[in-house]
N, C-alpha and C. Protein backbone atom coordinates (compact mmCIF):
# COMPACT_ATOMS: atom_id res chain seq x y z
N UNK A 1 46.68 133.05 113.74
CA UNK A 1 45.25 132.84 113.95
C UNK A 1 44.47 133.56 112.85
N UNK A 2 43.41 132.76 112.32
CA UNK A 2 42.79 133.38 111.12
C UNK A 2 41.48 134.25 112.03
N UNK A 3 41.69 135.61 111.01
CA UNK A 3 40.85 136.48 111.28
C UNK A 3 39.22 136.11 110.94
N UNK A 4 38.21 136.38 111.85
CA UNK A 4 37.19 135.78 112.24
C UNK A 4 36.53 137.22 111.32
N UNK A 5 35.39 136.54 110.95
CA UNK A 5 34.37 137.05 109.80
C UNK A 5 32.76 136.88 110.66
N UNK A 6 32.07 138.24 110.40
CA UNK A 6 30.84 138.23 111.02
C UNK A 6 29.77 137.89 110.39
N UNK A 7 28.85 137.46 110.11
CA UNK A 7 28.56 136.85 108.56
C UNK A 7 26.66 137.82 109.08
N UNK A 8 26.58 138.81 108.34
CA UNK A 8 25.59 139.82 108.47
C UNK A 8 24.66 139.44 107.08
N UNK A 9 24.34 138.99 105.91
CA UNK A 9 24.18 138.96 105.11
C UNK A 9 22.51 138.58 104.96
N UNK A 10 22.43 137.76 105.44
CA UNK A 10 20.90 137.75 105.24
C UNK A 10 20.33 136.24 106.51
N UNK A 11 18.86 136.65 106.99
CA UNK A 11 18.31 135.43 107.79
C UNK A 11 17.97 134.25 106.65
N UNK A 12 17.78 133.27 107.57
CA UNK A 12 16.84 132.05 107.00
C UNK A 12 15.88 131.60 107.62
N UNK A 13 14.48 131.48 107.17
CA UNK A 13 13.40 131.03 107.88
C UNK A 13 12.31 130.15 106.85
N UNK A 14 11.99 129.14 108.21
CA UNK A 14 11.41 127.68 107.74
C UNK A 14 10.13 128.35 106.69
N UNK A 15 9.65 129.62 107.46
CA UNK A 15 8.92 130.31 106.65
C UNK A 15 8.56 130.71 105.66
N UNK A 16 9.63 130.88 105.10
CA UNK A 16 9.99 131.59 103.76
C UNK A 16 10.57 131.21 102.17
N UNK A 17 10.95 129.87 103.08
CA UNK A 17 11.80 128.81 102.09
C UNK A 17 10.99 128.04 101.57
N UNK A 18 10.99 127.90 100.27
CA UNK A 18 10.03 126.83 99.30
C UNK A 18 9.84 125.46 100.21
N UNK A 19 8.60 124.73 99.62
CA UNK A 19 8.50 123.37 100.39
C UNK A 19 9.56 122.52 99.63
N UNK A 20 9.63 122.50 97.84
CA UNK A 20 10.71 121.62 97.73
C UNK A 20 11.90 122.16 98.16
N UNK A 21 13.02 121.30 98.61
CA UNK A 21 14.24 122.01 98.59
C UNK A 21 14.84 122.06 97.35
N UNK A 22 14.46 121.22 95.92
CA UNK A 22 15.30 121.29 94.86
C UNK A 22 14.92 122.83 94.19
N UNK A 23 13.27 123.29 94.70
CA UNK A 23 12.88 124.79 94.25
C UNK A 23 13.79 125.87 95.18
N UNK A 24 13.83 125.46 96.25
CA UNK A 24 15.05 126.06 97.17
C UNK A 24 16.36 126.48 96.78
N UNK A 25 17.15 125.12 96.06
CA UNK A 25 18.40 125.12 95.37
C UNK A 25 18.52 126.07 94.27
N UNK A 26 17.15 125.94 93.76
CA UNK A 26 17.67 126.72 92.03
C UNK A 26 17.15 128.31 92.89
N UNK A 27 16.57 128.37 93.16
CA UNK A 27 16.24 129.74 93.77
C UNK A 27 17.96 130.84 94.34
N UNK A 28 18.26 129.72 95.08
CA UNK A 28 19.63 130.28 95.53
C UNK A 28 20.81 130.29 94.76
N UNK A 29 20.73 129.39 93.37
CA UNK A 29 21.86 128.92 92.74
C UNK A 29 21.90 130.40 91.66
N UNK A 30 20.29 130.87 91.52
CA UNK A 30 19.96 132.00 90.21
C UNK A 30 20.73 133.17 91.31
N UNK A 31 20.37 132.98 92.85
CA UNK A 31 21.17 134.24 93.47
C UNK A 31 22.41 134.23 93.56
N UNK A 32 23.27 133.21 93.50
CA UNK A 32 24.84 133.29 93.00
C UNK A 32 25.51 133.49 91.88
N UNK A 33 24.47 133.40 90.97
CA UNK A 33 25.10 133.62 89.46
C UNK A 33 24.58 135.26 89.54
N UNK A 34 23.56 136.08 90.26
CA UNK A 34 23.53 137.35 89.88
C UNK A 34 24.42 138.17 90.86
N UNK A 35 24.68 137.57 91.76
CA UNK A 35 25.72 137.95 93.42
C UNK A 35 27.63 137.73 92.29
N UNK A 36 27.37 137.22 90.83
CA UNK A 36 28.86 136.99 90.18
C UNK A 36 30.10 136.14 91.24
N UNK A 37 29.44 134.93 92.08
CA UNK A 37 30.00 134.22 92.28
C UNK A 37 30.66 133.35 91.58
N UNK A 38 32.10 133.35 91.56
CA UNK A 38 32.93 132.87 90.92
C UNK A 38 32.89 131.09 90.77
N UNK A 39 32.66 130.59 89.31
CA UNK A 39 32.01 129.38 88.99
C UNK A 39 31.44 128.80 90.37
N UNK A 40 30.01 129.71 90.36
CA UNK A 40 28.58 128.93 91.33
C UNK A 40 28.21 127.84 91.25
N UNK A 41 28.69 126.95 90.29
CA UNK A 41 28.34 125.44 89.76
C UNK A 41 29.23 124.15 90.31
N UNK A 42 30.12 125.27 90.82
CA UNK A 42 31.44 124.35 91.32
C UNK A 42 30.92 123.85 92.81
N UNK A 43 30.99 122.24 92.83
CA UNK A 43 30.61 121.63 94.41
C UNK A 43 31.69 120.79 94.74
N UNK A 44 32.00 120.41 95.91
CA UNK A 44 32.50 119.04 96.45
C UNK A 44 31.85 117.93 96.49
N UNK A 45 32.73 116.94 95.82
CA UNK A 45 31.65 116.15 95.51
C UNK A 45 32.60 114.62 97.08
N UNK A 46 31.76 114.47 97.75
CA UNK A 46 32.34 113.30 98.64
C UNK A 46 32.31 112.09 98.75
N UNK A 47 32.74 111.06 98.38
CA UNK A 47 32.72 109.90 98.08
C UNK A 47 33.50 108.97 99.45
N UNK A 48 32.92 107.85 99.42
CA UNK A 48 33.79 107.26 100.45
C UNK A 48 34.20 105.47 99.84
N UNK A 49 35.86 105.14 100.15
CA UNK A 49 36.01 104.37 99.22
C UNK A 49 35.80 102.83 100.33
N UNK A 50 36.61 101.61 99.63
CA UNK A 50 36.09 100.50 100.16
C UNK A 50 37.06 100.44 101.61
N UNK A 51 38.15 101.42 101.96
CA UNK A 51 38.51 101.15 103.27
C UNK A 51 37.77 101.81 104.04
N UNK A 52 36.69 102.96 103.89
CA UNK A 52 35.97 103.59 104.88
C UNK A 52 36.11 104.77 104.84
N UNK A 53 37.58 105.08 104.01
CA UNK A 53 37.91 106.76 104.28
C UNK A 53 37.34 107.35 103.33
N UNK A 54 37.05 108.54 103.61
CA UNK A 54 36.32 109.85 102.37
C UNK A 54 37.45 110.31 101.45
N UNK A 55 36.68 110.73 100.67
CA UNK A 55 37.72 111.46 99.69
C UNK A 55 36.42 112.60 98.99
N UNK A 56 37.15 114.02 98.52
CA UNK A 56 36.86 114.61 97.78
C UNK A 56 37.33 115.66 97.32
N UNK A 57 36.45 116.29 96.37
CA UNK A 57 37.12 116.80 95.40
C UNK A 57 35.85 117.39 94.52
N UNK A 58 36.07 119.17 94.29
CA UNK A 58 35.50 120.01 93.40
C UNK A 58 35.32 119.38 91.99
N UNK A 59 33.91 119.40 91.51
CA UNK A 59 33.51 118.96 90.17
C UNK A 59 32.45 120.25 89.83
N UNK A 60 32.07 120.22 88.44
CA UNK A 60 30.83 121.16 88.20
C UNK A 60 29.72 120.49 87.79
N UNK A 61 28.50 121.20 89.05
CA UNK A 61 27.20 120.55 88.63
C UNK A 61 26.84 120.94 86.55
N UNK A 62 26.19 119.91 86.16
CA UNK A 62 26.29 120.22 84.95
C UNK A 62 24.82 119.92 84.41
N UNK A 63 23.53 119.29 85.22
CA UNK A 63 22.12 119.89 85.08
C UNK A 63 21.80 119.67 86.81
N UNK A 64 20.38 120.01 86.50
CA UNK A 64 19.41 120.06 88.03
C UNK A 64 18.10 119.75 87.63
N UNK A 65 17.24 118.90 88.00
CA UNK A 65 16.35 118.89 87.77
C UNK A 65 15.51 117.94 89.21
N UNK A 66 14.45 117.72 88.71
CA UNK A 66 13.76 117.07 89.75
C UNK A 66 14.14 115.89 90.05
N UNK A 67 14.91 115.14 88.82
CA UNK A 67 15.43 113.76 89.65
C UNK A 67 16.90 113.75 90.29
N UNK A 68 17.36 115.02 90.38
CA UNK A 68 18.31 115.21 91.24
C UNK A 68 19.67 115.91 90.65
N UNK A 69 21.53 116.09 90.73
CA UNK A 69 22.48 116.91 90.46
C UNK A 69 23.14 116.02 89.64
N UNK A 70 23.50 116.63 88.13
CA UNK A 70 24.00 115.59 87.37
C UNK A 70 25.83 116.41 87.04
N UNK A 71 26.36 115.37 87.56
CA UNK A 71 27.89 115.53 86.78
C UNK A 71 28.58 114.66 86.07
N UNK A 72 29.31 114.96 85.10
CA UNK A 72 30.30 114.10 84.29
C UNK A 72 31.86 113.71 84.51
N UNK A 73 32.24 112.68 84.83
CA UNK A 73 33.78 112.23 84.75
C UNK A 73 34.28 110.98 84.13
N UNK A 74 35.64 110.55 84.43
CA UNK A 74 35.65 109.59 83.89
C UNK A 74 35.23 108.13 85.36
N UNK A 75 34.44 107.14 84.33
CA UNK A 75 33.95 105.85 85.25
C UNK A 75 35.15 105.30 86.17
N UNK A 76 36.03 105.00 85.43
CA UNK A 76 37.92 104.85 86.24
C UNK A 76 38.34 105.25 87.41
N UNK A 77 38.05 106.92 87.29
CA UNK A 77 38.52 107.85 88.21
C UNK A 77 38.27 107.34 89.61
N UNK A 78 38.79 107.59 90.60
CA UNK A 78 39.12 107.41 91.89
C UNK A 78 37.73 107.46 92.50
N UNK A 79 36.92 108.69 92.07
CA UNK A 79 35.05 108.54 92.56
C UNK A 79 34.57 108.22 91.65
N UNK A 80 34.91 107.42 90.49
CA UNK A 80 34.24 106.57 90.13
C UNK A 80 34.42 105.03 90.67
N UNK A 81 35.22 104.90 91.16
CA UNK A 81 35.30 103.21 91.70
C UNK A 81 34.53 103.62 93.08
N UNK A 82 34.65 104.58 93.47
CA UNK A 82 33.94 104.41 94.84
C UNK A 82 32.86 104.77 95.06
N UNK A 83 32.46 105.66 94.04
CA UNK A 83 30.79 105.38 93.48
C UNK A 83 30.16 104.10 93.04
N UNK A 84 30.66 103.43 92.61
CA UNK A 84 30.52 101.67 92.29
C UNK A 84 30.32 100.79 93.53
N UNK A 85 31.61 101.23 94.15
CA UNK A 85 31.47 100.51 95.33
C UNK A 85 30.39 100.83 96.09
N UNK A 86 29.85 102.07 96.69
CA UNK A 86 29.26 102.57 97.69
C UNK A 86 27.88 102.53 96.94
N UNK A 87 27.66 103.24 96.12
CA UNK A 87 26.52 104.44 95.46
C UNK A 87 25.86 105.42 96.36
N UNK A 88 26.72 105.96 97.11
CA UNK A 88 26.35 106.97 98.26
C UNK A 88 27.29 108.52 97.55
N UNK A 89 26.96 109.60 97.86
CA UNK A 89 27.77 110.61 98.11
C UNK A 89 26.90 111.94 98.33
N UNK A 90 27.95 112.95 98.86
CA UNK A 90 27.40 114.16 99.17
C UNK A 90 28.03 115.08 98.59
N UNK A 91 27.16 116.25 98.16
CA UNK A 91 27.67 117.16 97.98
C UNK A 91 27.73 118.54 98.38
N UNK A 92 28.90 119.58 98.36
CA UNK A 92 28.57 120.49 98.95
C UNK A 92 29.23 121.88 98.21
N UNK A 93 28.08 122.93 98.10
CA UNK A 93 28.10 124.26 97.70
C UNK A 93 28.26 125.23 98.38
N UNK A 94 29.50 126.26 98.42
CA UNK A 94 29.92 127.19 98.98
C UNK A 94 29.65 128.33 98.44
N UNK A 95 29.28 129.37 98.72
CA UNK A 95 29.02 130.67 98.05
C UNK A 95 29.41 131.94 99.10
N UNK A 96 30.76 132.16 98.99
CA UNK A 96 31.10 132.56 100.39
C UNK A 96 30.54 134.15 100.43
N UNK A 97 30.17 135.13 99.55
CA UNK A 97 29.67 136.54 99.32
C UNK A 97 28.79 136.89 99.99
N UNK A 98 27.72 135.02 99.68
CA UNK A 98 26.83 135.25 99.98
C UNK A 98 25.96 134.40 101.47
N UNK A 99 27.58 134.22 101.89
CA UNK A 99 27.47 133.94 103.69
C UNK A 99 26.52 132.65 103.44
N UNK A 100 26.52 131.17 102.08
CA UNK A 100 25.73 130.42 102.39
C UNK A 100 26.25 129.11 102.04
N UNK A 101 25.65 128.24 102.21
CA UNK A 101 26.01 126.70 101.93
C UNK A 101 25.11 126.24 101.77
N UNK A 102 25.54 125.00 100.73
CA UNK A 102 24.05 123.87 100.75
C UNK A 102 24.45 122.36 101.03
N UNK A 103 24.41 121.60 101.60
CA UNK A 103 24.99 120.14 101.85
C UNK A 103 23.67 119.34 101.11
N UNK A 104 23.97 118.20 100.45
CA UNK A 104 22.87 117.20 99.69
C UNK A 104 23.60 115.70 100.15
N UNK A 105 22.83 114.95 100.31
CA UNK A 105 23.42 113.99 100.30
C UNK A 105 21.97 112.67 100.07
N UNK A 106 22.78 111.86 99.00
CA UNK A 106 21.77 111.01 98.51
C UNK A 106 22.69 109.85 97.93
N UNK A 107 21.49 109.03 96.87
CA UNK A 107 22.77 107.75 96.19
C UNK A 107 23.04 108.25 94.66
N UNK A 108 23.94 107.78 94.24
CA UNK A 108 24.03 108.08 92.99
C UNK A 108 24.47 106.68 91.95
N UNK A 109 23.83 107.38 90.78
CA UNK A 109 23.50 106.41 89.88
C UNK A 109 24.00 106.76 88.42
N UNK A 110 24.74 106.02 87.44
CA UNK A 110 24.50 106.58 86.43
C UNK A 110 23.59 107.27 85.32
N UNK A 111 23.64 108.41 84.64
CA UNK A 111 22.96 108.81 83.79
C UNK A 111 22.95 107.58 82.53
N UNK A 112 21.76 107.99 81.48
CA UNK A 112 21.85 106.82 80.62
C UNK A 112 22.83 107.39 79.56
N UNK A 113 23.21 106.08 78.54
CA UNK A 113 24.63 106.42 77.44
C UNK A 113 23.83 107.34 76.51
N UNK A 114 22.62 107.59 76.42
CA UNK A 114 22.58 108.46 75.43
C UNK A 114 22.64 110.33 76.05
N UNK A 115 22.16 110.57 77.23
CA UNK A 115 22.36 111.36 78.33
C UNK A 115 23.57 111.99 77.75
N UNK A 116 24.74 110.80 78.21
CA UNK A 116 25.85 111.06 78.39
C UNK A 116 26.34 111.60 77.02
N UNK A 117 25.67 110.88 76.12
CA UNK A 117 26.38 111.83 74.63
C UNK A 117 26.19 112.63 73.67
N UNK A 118 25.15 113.94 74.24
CA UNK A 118 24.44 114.53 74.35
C UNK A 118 25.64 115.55 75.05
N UNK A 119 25.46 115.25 76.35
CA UNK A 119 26.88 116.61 76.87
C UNK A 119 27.85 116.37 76.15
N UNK A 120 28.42 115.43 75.92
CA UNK A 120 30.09 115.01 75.13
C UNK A 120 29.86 115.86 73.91
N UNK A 121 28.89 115.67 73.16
CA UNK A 121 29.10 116.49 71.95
C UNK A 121 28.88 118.12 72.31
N UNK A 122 28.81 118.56 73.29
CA UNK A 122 28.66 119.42 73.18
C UNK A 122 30.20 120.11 73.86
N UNK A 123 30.72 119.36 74.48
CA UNK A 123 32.01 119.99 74.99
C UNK A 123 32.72 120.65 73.63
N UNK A 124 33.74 121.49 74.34
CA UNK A 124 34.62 122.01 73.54
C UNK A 124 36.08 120.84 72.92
N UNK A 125 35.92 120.69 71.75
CA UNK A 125 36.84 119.73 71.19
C UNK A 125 38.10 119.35 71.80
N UNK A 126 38.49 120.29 72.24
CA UNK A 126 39.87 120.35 73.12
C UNK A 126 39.56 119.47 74.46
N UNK A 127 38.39 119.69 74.97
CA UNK A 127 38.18 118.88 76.35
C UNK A 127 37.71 117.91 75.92
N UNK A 128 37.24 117.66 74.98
CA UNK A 128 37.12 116.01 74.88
C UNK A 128 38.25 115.47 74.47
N UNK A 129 39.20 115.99 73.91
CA UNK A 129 40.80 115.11 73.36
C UNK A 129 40.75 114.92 74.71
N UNK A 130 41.47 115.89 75.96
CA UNK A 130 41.98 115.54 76.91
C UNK A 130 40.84 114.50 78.36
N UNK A 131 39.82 114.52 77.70
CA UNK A 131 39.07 113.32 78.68
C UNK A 131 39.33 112.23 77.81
N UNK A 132 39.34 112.02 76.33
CA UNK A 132 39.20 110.90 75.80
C UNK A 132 40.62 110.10 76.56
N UNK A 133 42.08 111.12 76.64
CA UNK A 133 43.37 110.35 76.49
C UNK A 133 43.29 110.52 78.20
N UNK A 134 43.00 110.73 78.82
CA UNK A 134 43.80 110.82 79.91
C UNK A 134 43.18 109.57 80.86
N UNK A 135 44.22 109.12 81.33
CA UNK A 135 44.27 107.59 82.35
C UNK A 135 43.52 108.20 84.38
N UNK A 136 42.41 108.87 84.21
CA UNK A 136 42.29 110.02 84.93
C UNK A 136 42.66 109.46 86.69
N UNK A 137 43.21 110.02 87.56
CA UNK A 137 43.66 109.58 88.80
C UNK A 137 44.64 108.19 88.75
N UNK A 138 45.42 107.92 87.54
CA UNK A 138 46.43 107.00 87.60
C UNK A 138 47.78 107.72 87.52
N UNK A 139 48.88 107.12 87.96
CA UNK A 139 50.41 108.01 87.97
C UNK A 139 50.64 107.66 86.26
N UNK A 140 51.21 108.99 86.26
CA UNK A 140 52.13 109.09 84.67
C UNK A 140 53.59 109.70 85.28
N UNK A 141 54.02 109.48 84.20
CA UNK A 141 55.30 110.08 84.52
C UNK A 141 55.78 111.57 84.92
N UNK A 142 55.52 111.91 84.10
CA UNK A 142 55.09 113.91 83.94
C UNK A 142 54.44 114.12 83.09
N UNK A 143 54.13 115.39 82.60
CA UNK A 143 53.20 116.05 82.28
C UNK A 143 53.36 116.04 80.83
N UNK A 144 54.65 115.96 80.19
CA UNK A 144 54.72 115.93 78.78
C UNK A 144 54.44 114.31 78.45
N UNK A 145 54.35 113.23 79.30
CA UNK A 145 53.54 111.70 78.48
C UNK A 145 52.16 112.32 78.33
N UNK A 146 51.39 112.30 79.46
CA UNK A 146 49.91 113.27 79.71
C UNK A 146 49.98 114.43 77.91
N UNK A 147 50.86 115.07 77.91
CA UNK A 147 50.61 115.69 76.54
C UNK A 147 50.61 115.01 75.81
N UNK A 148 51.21 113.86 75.59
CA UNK A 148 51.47 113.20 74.32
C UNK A 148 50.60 112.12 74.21
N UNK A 149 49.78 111.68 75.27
CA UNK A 149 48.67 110.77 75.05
C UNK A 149 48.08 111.94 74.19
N UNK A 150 47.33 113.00 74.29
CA UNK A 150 46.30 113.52 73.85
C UNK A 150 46.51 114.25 72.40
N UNK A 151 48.08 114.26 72.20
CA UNK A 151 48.13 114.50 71.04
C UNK A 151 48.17 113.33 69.93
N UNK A 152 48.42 111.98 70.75
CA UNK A 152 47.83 111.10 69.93
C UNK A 152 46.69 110.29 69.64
N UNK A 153 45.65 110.98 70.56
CA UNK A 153 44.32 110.80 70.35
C UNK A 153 43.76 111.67 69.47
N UNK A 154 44.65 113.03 68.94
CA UNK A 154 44.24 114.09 67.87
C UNK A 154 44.57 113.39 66.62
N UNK A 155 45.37 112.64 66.79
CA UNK A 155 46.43 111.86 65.26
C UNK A 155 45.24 110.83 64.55
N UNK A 156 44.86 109.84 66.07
CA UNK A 156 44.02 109.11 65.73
C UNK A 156 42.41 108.91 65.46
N UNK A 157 42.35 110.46 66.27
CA UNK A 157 40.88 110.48 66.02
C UNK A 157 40.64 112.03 65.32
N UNK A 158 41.32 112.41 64.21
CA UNK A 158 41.64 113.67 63.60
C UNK A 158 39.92 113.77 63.42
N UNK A 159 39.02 112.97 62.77
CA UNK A 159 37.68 113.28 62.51
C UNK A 159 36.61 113.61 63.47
N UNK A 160 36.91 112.88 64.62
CA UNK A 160 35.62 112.97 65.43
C UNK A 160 36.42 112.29 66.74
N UNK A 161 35.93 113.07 67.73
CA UNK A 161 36.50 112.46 69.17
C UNK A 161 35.31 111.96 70.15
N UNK A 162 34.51 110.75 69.16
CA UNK A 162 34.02 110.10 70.25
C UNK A 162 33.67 109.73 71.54
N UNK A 163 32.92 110.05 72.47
CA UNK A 163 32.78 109.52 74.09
C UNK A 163 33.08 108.20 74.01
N UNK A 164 34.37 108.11 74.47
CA UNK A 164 34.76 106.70 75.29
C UNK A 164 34.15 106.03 76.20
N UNK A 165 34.22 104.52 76.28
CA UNK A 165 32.86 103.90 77.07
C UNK A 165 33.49 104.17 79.30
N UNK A 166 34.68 104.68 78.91
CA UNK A 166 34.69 104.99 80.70
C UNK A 166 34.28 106.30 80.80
N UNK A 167 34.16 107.34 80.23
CA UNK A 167 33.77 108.81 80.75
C UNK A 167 32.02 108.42 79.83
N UNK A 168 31.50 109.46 81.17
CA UNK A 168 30.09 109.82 81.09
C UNK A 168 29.68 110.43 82.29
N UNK A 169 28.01 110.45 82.83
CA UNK A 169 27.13 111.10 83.73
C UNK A 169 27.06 110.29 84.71
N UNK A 170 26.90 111.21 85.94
CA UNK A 170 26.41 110.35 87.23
C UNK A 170 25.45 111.37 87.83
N UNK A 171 24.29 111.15 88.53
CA UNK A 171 23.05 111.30 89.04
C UNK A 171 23.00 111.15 90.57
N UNK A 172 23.35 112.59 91.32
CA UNK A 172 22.90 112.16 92.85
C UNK A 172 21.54 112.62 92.85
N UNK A 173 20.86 111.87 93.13
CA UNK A 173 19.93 111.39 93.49
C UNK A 173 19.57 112.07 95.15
N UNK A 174 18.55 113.05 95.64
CA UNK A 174 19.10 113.86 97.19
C UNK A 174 17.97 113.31 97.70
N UNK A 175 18.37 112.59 98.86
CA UNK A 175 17.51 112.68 99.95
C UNK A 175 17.55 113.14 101.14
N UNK A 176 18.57 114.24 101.35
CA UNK A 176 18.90 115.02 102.57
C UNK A 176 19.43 116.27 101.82
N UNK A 177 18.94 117.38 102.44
CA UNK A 177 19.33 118.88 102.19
C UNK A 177 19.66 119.88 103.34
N UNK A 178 20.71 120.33 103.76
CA UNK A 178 20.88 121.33 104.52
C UNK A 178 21.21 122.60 104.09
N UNK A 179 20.23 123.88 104.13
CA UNK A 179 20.86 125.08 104.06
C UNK A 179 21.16 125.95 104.85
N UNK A 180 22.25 126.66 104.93
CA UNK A 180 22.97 126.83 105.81
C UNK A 180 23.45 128.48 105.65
N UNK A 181 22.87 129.43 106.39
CA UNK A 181 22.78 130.75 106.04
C UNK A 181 23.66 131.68 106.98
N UNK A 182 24.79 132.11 106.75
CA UNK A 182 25.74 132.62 108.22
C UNK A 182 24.90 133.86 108.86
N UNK A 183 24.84 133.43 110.05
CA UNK A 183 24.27 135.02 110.82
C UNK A 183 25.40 135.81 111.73
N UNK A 184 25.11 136.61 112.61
CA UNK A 184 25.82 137.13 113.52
C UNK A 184 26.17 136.34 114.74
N UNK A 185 27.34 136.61 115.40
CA UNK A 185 27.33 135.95 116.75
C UNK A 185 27.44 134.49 116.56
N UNK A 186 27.71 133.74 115.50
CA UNK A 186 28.04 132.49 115.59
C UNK A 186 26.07 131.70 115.14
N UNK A 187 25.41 132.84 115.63
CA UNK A 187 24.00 132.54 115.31
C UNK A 187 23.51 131.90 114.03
N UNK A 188 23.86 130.87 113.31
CA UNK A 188 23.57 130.97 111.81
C UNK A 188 22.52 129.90 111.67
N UNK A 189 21.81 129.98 110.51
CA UNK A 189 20.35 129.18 110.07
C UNK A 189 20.83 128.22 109.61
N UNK A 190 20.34 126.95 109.66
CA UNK A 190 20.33 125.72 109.05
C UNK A 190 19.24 125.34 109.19
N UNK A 191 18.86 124.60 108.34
CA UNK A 191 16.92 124.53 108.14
C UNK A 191 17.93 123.12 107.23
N UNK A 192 17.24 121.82 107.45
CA UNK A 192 17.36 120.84 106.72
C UNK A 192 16.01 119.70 106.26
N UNK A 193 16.06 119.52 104.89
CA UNK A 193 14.97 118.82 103.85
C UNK A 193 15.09 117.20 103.98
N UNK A 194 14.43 116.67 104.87
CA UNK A 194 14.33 115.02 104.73
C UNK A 194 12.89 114.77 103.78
N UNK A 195 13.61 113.39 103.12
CA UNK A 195 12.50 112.76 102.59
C UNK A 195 11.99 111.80 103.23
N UNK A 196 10.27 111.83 103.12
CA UNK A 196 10.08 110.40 103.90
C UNK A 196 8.57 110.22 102.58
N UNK A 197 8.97 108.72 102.13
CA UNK A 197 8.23 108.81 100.52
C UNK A 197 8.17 109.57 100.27
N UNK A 198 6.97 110.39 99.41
CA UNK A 198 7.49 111.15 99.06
C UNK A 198 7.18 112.54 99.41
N UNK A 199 7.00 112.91 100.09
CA UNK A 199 7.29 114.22 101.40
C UNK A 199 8.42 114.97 102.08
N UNK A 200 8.72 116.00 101.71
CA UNK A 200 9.88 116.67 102.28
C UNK A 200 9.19 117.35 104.10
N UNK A 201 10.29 117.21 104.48
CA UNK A 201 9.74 118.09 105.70
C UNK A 201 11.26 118.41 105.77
N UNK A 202 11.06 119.99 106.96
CA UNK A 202 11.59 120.82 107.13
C UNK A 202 12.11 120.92 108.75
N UNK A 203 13.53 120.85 109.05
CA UNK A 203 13.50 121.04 110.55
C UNK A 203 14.74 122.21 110.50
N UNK A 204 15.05 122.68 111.56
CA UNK A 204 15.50 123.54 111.90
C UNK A 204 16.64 122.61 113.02
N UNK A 205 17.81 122.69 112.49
CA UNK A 205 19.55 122.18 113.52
C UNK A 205 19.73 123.53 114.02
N UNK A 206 20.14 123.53 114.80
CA UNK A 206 21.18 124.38 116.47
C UNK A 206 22.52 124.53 115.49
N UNK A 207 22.70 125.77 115.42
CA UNK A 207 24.33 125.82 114.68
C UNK A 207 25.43 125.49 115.73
């Protein structure tokens, strides 16, 4: 039986919390990077494919802004077909130090190709060999073909390693926000951000 944790750390009140929730997010995201939460950028990102079932899987948010959480993968990848299919997903931020969570959930959309190559050039050369070569969420054999695609994307693209037209940006887009603050006694805050046009309001869930 896993040992049970009292979560003392801090309240949450409808009070106190910005009206936007995206001013909300960055507010809390600047308190995990000074709390030295270990990559704070890192979310679950949840996708659901064309039989119904979910799938997910840790990605890093990579901007924030007012039109919503932008990350990069490849278009191929397993949430990328089911981002195609759906254009729904959620995401979710753990910051366990700091006894909090954030759940988003909205549609998502691609970023535009110039967006997208804009971050690409800025990656580290090495991570773009291995996004350019890799067949991402398809079976390979082992791990030394996987090496040897990418060392022959170094052979062939010795000058410049181009963004390939399947990797780029995707854009969730939030129209639901829950934050989620652990208290004592099982007691914990959730205060959640609906949109209705364009108006956030604020309610308060029963943990």
């Amino acid at each position: 039986m896993a040992e049970r944790l009292e979560y003392t750390r801090g309240r949450l009140s409808e009070h106190d919390v910005a009206k936007n929730p995206l001013d909300q997010f960055a507010h809390w995201l600047q308190d995990a990077i000074a709390d030295k939460v270990v990559e704070p950028t890192a979310m679950c990102l949840s996708t659901v494919g064309p039989d119904g079932k979910p799938s997910s899987r840790i990605v890093l948010l990579r901007g924030q802004d007012e039109f919503g959480f932008t990350f990069f993968t490849n278009y191929l990848s397993r949430k990328g077909q089911e981002i195609s299919g759906s254009q729904w997903g959620c995401l979710n931020f753990w910051w366990g130090s700091l006894e909090r969570q954030i759940r988003i959930e909205g549609s998502i959309e691609r970023v535009s190709p110039e967006e997208s190559d804009s971050y690409w050039r800025d990656r580290p050369y090495e991570s773009r060999l291995a996004s350019a070569a890799s067949p991402q969420s398809q079976v390979v054999e082992n791990r030394e073909e996987l090496v040897a695609m990418v060392e022959q994307v170094r052979i062939d693209r010795a000058d410049d390693v181009l963004r390939p037209a399947h990797w780029g940006g995707y854009r969730l887009v939030p129209e639901y926000f829950e934050f989620w603050q652990g208290g004592p006694a099982r007691l914990h805050d959730r205060l959640v951000y609906q949109r209705t046009a364009d108006q956030w309001t604020i309610k308060r869930l029963a943990p």
